[in-house]
Protein backbone atom coordinates (compact mmCIF):
# COMPACT_ATOMS: atom_id res chain seq x y z
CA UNK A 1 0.00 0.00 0.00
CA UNK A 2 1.61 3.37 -0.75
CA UNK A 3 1.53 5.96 2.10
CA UNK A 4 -1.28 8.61 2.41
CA UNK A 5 1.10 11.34 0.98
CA UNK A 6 1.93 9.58 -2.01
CA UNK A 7 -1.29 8.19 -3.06
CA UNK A 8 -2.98 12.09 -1.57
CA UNK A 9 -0.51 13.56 -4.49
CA UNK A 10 -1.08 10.86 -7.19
CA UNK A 11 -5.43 11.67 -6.44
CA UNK A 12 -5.04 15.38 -6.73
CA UNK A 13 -2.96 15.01 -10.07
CA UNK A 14 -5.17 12.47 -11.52
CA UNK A 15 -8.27 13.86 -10.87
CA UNK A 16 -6.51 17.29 -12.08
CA UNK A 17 -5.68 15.84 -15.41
CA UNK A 18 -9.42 14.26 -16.15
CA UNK A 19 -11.40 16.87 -14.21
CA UNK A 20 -13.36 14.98 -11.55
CA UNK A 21 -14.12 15.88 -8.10
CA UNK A 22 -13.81 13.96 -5.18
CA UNK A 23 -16.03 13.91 -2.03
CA UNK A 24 -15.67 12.06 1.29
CA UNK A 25 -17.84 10.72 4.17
CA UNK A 26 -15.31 9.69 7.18
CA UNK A 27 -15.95 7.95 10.30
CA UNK A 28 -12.73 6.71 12.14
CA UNK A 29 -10.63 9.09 9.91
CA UNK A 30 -12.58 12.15 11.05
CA UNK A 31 -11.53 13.86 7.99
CA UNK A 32 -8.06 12.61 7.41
CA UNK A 33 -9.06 11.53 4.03
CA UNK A 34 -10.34 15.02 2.82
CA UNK A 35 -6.89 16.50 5.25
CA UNK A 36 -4.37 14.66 3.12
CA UNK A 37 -5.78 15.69 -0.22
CA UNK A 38 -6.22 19.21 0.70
CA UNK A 39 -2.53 19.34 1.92
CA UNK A 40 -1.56 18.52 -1.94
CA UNK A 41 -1.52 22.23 -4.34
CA UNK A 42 -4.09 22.40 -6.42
CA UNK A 43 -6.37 20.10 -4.15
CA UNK A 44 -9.18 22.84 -4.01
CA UNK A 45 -10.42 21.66 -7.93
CA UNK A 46 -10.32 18.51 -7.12
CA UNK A 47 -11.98 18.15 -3.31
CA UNK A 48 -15.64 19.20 -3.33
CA UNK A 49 -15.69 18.67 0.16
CA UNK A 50 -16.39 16.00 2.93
CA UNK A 51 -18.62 14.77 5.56
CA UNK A 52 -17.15 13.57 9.06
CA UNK A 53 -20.18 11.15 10.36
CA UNK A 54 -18.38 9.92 13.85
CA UNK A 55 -22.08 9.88 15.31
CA UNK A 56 -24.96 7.49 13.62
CA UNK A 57 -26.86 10.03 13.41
CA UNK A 58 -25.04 12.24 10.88
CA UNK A 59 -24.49 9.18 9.02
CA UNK A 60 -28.15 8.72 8.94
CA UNK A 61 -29.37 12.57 8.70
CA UNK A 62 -26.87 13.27 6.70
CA UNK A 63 -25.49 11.01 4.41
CA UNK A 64 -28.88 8.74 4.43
CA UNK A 65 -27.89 5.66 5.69
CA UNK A 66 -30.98 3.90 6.92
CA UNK A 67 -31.71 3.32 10.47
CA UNK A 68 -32.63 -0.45 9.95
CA UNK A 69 -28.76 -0.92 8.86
CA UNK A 70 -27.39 0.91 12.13
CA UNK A 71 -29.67 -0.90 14.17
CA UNK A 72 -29.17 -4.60 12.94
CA UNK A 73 -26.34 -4.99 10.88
CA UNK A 74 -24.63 -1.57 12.81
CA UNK A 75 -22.07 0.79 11.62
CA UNK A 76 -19.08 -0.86 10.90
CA UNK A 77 -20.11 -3.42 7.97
CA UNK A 78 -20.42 -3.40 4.28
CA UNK A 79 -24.13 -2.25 4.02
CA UNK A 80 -23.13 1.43 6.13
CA UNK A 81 -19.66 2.19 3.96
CA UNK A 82 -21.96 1.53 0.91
CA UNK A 83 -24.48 4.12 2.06
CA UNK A 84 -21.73 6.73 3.05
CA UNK A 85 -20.21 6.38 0.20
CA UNK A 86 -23.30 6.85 -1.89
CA UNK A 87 -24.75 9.75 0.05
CA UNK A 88 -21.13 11.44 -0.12
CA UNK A 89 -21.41 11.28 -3.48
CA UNK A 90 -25.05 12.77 -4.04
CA UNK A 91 -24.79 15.50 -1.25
CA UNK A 92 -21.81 16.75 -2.38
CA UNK A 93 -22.39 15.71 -6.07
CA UNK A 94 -19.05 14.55 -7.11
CA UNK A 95 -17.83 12.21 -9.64
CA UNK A 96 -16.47 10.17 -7.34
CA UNK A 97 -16.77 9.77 -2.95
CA UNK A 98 -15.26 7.43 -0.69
CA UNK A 99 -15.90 6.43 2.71
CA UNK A 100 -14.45 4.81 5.84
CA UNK A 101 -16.10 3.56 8.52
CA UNK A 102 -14.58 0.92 11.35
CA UNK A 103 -12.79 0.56 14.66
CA UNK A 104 -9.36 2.29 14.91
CA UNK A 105 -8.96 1.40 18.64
CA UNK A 106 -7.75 0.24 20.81
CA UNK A 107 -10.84 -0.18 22.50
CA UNK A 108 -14.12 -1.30 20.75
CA UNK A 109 -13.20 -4.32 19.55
CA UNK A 110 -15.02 -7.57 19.77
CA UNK A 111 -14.32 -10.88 19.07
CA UNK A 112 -16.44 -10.66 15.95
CA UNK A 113 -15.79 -7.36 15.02
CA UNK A 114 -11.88 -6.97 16.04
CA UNK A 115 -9.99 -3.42 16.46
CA UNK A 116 -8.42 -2.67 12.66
CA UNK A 117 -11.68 -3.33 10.92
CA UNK A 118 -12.72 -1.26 8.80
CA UNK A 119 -15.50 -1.13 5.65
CA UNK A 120 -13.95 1.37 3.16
CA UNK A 121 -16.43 2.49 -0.20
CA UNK A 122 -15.84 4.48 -3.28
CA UNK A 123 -18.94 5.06 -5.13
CA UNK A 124 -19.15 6.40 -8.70
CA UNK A 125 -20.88 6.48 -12.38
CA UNK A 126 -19.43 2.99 -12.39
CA UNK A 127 -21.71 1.96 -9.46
CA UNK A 128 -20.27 1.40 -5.49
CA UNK A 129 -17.91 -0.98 -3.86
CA UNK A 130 -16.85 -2.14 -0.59
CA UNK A 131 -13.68 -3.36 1.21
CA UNK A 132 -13.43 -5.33 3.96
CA UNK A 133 -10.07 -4.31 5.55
CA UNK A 134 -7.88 -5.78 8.62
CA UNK A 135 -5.20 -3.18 9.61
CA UNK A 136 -2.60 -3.76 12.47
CA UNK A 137 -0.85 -1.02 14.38
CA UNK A 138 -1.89 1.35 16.69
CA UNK A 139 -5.07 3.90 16.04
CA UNK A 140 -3.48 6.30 14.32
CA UNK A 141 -1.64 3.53 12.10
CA UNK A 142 -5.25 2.18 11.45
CA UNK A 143 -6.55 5.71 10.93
CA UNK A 144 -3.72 6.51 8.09
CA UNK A 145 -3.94 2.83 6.38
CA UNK A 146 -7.95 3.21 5.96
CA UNK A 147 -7.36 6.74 4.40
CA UNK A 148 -3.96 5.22 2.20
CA UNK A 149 -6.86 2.45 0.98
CA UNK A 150 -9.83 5.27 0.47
CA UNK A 151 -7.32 7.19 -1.93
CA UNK A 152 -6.11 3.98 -3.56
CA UNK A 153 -9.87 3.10 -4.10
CA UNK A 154 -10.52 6.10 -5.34
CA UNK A 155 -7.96 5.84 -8.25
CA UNK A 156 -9.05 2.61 -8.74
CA UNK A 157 -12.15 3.59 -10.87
CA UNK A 158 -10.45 6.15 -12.95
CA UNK A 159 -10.29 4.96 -16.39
């Protein structure tokens, strides 16, 4: 995985050269993702702009995930990094969003749901996709390997 400086720089130019925006709805990286792009020159044609959802209900007033996925399935999982990343994209209508949403720890861990998971989305024209994601390190190693990952998704759909 390249480091969130790198792959921040490669996004900004990339997006530069084809003109699309980028939008992002952040959880555990309470707006790292959109921090590391907007550290890059020429970030501010690129990044549209971002949502930081740490509480459920931003991610549900805001960004539209539904309540019946908090409630059952909960906020770290597929079905809620879907949802952010969708709602990024149509709130702050960009070409392409990204989200993040897990457990950086290193408390709130389970035995089913273990510190370093995290659910990380990039939606765009070409539809929305998820990543399950196991980091090690401490939180703010988690915190930079989820954002790293959002960026690298990101590019990903870029033809």
């Amino acid at each position: 995985m390249a480091d969130l400086k790198t792959v921040s720089a490669d996004v900004v130019r990339i997006f530069l050269e084809k003109n699309i925006t980028l939008g992002t709805a952040e959880s555990l990286t309470g707006g790292m993702i959109a921090a590391s792009v907007a550290g890059v020159s020429g970030a501010s044609a690129v990044l549209m702009g971002g949502v930081v959802s740490y509480d459920s209900r931003v991610k549900h007033e805001v960004l539209g995930v539904e309540q019946e996925i908090i409630d059952t399935v909960g906020v770290v999982s597929e079905p809620c990094a879907r949802r952010m990343a969708e709602g990024a994209r149509r709130v702050l209508k960009v070409d392409v969003a990204v989200s993040a949403t897990g457990i950086a720890g290193p408390t709130g861990g389970t035995p089913e749901t273990p510190v370093g998971t995290v659910f990380i989305g990039v939606s765009s024209d070409k539809g929305t996709r998820v990543d399950e994601c196991h980091f090690v390190g401490d939180r703010q190693s988690v915190r930079e390997q989820s954002a790293a990952h959002a960026l690298e998704m990101a590019l990903s759909v870029i033809d």
